[in-house]
PDB file of N, CA and C in Angstrom:
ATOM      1  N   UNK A   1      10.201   9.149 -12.888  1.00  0.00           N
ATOM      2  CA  UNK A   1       9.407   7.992 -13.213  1.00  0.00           C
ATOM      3  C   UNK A   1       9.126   7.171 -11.944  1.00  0.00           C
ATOM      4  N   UNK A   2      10.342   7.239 -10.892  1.00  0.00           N
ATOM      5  CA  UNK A   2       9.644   6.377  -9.601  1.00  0.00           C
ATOM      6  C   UNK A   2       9.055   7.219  -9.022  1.00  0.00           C
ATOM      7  N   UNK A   3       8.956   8.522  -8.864  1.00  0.00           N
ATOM      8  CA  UNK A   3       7.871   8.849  -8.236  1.00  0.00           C
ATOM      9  C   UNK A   3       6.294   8.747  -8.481  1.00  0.00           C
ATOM     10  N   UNK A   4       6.250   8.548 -10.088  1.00  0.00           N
ATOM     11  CA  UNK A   4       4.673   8.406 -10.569  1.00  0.00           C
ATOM     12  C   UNK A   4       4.505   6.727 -10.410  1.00  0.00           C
ATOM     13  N   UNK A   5       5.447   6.007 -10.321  1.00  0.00           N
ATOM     14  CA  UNK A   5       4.850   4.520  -9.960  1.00  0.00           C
ATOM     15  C   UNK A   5       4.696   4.735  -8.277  1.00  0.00           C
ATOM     16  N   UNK A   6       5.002   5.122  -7.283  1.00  0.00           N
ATOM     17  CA  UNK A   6       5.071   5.213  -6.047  1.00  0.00           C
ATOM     18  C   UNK A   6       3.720   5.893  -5.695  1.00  0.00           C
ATOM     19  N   UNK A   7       3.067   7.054  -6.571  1.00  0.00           N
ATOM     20  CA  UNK A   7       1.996   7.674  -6.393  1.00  0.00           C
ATOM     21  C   UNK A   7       0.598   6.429  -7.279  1.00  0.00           C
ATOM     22  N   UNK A   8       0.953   5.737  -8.099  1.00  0.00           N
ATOM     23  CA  UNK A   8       0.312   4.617  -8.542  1.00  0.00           C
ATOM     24  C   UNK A   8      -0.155   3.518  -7.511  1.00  0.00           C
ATOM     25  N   UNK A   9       1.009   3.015  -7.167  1.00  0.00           N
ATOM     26  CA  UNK A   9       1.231   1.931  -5.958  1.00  0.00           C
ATOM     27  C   UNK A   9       0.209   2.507  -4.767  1.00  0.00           C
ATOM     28  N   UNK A  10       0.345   3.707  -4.200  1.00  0.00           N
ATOM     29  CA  UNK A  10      -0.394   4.121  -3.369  1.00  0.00           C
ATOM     30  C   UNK A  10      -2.201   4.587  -3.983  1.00  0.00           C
ATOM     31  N   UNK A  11      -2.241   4.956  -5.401  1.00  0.00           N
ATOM     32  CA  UNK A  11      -3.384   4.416  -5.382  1.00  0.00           C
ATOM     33  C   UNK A  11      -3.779   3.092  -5.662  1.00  0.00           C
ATOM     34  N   UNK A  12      -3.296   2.159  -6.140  1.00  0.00           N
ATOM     35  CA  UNK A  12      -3.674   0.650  -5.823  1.00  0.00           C
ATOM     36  C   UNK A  12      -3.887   0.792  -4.646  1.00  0.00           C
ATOM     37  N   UNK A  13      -3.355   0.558  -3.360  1.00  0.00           N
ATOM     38  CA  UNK A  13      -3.873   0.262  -2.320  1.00  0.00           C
ATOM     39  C   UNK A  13      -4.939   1.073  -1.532  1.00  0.00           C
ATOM     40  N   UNK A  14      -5.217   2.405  -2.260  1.00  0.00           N
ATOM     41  CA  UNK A  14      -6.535   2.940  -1.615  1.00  0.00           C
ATOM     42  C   UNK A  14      -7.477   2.014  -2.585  1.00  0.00           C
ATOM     43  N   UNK A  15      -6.798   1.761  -3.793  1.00  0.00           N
ATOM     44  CA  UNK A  15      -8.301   0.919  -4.287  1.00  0.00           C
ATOM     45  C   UNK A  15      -8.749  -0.556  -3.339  1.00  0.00           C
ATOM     46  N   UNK A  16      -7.619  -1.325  -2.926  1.00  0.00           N
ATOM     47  CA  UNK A  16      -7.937  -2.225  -2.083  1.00  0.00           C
ATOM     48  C   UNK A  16      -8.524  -1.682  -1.427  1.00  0.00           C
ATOM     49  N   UNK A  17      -8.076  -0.846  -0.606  1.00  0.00           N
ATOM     50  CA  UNK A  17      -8.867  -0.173   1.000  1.00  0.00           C
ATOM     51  C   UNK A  17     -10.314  -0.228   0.887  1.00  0.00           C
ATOM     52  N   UNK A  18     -10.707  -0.196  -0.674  1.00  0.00           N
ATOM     53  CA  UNK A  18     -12.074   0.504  -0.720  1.00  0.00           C
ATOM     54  C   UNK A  18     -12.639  -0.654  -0.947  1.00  0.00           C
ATOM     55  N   UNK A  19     -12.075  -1.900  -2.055  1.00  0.00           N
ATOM     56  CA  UNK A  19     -12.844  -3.110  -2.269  1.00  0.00           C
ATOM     57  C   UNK A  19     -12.586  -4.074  -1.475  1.00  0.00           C
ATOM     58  N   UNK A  20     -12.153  -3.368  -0.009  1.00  0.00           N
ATOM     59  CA  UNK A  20     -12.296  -4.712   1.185  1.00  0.00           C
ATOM     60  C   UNK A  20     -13.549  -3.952   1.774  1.00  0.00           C
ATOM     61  N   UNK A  21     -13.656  -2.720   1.686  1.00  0.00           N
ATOM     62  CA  UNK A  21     -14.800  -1.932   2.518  1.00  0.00           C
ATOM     63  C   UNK A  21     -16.267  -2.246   1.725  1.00  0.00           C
ATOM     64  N   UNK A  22     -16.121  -2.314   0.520  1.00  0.00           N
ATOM     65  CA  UNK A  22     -17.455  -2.677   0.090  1.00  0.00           C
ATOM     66  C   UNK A  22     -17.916  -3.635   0.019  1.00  0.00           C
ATOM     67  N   UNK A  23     -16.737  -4.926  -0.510  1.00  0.00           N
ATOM     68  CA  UNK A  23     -16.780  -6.637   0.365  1.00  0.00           C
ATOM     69  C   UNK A  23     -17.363  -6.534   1.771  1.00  0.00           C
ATOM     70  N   UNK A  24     -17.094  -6.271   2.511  1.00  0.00           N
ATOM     71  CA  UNK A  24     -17.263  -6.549   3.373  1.00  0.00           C
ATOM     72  C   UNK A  24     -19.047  -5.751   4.032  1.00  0.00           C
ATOM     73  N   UNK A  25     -19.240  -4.967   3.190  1.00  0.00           N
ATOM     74  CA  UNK A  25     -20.639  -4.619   3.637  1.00  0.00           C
ATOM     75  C   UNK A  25     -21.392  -5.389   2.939  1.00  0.00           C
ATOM     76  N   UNK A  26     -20.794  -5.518   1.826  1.00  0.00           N
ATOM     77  CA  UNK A  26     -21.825  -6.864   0.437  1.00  0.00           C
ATOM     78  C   UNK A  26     -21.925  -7.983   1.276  1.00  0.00           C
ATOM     79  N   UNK A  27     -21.399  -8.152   2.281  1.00  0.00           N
ATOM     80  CA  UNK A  27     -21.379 -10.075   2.296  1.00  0.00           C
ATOM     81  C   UNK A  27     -22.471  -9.565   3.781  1.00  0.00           C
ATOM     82  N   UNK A  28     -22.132  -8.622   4.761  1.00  0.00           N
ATOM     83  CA  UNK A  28     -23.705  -8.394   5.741  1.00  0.00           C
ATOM     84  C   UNK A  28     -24.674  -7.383   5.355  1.00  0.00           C
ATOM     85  N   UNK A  29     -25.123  -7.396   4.664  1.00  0.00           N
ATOM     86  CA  UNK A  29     -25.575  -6.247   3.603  1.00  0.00           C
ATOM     87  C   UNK A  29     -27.359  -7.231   3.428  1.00  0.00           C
ATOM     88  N   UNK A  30     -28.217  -6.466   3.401  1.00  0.00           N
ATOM     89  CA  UNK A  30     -29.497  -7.557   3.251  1.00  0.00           C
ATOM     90  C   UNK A  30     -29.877  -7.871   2.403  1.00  0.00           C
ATOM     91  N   UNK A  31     -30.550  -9.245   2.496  1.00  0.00           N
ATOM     92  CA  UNK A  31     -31.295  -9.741   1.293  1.00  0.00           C
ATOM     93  C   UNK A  31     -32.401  -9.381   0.541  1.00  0.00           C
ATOM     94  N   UNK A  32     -32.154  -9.184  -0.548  1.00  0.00           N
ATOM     95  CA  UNK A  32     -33.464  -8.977  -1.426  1.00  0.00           C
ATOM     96  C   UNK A  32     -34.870 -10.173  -1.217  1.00  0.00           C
ATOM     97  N   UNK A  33     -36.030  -9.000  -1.153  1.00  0.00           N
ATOM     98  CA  UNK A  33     -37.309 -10.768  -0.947  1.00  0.00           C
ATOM     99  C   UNK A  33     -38.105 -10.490  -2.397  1.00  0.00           C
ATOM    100  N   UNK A  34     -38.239 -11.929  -2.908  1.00  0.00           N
ATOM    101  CA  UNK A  34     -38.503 -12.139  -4.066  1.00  0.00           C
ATOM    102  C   UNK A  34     -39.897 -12.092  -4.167  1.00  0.00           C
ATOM    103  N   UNK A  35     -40.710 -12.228  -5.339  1.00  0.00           N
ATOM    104  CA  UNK A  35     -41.681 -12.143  -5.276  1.00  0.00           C
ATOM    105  C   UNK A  35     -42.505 -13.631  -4.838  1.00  0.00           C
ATOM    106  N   UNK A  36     -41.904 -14.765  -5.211  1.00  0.00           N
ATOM    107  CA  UNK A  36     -41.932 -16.191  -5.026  1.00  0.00           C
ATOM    108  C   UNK A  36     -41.953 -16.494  -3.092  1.00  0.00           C
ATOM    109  N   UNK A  37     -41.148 -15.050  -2.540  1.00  0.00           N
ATOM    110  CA  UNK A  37     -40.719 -15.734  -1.314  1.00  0.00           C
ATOM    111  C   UNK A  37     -39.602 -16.381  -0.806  1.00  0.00           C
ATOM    112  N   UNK A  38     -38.820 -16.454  -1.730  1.00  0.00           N
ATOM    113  CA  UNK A  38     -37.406 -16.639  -1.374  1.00  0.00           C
ATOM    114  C   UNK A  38     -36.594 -15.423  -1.169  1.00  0.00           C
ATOM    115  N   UNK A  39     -35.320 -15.480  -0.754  1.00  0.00           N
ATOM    116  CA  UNK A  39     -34.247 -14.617  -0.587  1.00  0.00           C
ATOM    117  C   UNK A  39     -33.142 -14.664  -1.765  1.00  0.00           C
ATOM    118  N   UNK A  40     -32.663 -13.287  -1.987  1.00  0.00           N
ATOM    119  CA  UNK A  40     -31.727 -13.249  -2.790  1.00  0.00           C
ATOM    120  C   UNK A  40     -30.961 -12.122  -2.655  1.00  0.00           C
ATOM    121  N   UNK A  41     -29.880 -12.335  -3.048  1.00  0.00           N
ATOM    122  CA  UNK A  41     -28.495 -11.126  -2.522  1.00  0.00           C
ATOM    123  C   UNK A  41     -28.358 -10.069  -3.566  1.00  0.00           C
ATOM    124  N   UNK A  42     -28.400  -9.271  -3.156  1.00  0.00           N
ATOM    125  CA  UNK A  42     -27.684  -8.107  -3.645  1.00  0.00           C
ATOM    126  C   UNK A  42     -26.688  -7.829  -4.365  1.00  0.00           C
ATOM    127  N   UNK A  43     -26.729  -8.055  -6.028  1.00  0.00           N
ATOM    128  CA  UNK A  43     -25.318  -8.390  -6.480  1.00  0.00           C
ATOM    129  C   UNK A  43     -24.850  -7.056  -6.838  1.00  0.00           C
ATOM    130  N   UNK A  44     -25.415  -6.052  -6.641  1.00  0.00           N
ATOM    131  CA  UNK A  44     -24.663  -4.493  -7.153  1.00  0.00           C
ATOM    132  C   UNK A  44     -22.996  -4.388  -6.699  1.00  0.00           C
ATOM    133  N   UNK A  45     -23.238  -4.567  -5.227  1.00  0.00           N
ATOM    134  CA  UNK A  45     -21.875  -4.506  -4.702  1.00  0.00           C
ATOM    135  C   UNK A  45     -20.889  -5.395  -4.807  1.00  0.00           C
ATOM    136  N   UNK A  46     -21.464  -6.435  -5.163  1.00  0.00           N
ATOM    137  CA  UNK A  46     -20.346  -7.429  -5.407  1.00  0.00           C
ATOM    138  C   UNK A  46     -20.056  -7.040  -6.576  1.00  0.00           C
ATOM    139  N   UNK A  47     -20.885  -6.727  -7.823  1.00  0.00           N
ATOM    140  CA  UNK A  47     -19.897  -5.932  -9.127  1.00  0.00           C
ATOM    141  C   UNK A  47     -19.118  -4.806  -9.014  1.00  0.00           C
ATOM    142  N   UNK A  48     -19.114  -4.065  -8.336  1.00  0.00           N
ATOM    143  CA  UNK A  48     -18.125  -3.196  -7.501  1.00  0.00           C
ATOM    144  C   UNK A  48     -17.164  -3.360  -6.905  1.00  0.00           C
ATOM    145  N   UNK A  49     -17.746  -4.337  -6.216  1.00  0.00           N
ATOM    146  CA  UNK A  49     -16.203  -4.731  -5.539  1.00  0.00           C
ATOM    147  C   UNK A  49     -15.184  -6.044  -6.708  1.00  0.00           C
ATOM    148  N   UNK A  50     -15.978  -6.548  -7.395  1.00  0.00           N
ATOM    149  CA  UNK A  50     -14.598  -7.067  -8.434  1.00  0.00           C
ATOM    150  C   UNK A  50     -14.419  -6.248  -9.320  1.00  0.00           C
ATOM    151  N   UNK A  51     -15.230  -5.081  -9.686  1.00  0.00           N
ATOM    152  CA  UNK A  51     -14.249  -3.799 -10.901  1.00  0.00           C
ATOM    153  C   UNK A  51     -13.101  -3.271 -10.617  1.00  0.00           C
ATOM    154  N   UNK A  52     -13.228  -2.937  -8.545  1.00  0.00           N
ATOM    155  CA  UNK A  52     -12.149  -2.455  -8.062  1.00  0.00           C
ATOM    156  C   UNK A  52     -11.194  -2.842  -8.003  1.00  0.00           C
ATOM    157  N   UNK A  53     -11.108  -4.208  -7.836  1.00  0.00           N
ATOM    158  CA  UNK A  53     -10.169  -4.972  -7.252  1.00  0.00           C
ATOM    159  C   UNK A  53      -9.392  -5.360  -8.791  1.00  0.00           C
ATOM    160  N   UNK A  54      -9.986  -5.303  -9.901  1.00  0.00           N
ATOM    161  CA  UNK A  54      -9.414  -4.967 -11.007  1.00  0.00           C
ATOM    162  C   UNK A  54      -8.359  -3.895 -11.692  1.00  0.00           C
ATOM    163  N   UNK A  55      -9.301  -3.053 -11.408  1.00  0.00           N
ATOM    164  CA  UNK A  55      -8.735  -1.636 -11.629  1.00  0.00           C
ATOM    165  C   UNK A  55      -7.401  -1.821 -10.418  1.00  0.00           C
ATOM    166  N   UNK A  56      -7.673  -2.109  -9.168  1.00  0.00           N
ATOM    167  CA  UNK A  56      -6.355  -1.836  -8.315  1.00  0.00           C
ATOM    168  C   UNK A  56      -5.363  -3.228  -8.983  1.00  0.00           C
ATOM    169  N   UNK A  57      -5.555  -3.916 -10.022  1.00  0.00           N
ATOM    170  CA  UNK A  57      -4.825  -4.739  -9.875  1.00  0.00           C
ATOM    171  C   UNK A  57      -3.924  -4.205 -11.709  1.00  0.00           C
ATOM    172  N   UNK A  58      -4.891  -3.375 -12.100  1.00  0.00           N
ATOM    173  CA  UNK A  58      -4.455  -2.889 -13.618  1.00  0.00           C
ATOM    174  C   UNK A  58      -3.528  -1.919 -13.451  1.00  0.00           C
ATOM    175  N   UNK A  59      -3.634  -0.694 -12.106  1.00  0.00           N
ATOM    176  CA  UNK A  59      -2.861  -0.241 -11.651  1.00  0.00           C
ATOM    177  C   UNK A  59      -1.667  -0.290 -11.221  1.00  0.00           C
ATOM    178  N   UNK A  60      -1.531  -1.777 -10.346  1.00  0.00           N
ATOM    179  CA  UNK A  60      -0.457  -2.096  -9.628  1.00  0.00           C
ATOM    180  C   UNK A  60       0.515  -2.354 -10.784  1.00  0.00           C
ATOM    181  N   UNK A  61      -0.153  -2.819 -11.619  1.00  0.00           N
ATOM    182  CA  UNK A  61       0.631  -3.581 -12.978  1.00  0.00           C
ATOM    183  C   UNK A  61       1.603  -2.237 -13.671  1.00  0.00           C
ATOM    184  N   UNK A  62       1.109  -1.269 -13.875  1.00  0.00           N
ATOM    185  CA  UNK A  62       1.372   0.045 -14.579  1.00  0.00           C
ATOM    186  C   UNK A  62       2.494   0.505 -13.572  1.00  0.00           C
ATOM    187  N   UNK A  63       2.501   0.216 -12.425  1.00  0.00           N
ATOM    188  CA  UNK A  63       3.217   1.054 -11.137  1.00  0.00           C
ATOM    189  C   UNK A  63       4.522  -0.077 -11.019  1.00  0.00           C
ATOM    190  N   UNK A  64       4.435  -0.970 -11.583  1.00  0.00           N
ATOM    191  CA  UNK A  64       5.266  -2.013 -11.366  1.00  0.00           C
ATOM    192  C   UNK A  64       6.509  -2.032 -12.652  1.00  0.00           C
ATOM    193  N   UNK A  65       5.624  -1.714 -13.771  1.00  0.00           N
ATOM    194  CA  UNK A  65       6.250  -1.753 -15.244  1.00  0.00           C
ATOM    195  C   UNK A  65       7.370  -0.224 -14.788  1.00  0.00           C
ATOM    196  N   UNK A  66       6.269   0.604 -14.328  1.00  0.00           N
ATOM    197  CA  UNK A  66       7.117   2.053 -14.298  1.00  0.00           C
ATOM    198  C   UNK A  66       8.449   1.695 -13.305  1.00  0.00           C
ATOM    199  N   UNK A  67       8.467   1.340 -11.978  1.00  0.00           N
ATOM    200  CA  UNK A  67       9.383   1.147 -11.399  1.00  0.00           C
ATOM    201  C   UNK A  67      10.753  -0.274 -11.713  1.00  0.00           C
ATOM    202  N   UNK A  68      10.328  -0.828 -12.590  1.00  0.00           N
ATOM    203  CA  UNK A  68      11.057  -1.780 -13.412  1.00  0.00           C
ATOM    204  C   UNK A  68      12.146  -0.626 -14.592  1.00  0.00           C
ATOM    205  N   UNK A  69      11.497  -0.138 -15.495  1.00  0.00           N
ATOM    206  CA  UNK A  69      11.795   0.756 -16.103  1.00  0.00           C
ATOM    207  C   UNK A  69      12.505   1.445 -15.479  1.00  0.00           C
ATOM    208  N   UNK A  70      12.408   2.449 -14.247  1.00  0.00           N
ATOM    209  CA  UNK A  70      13.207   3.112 -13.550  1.00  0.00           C
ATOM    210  C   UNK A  70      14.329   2.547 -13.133  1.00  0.00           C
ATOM    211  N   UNK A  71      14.388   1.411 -12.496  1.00  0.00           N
ATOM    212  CA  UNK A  71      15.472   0.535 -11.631  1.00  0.00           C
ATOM    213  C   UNK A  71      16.088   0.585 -13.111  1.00  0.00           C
ATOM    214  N   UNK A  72      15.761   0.041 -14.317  1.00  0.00           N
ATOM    215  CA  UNK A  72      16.769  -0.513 -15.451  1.00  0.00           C
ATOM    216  C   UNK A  72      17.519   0.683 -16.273  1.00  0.00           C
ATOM    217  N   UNK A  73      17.172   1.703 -16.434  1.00  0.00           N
ATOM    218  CA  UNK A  73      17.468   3.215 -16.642  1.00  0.00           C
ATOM    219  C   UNK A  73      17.310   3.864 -15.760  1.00  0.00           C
ATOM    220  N   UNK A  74      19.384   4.630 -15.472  1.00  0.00           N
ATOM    221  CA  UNK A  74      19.634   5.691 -14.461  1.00  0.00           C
ATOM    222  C   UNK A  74      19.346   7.027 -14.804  1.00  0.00           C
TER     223      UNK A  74
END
């Protein structure tokens, strides 16, 4: 059982890895031009990057319960 929270834990943090990588292209990433003439952002990636950061956080949760469980039963 600690080994499948340990293989969990490590994917949580590739999920971070990935929703700092797509943050971070979302925020210099270009603006959409409107038809009016104004500017507007690109919200695809920013819904991406908070699903991930979800999912790595629904994960961590599961990887946390498992290694709780483990520590409390030898």
């Amino acid at each position: 059982m600690l080994e499948v929270a340990q293989a969990l834990a490590s994917l949580s943090a590739f999920l971070i890895v990935i929703f700092f990588a797509v943050w971070a292209n979302w925020l210099r990433g270009p603006l959409l031009q409107r038809l009016d003439g104004q500017r507007a952002s690109n919200t695809a990636p920013a819904a991406l990057a908070i699903k991930l950061l979800m999912a790595a956080f629904g994960v961590s949760v599961v990887a946390a319960a498992l290694a709780i469980c483990a520590w409390i039963s030898p």
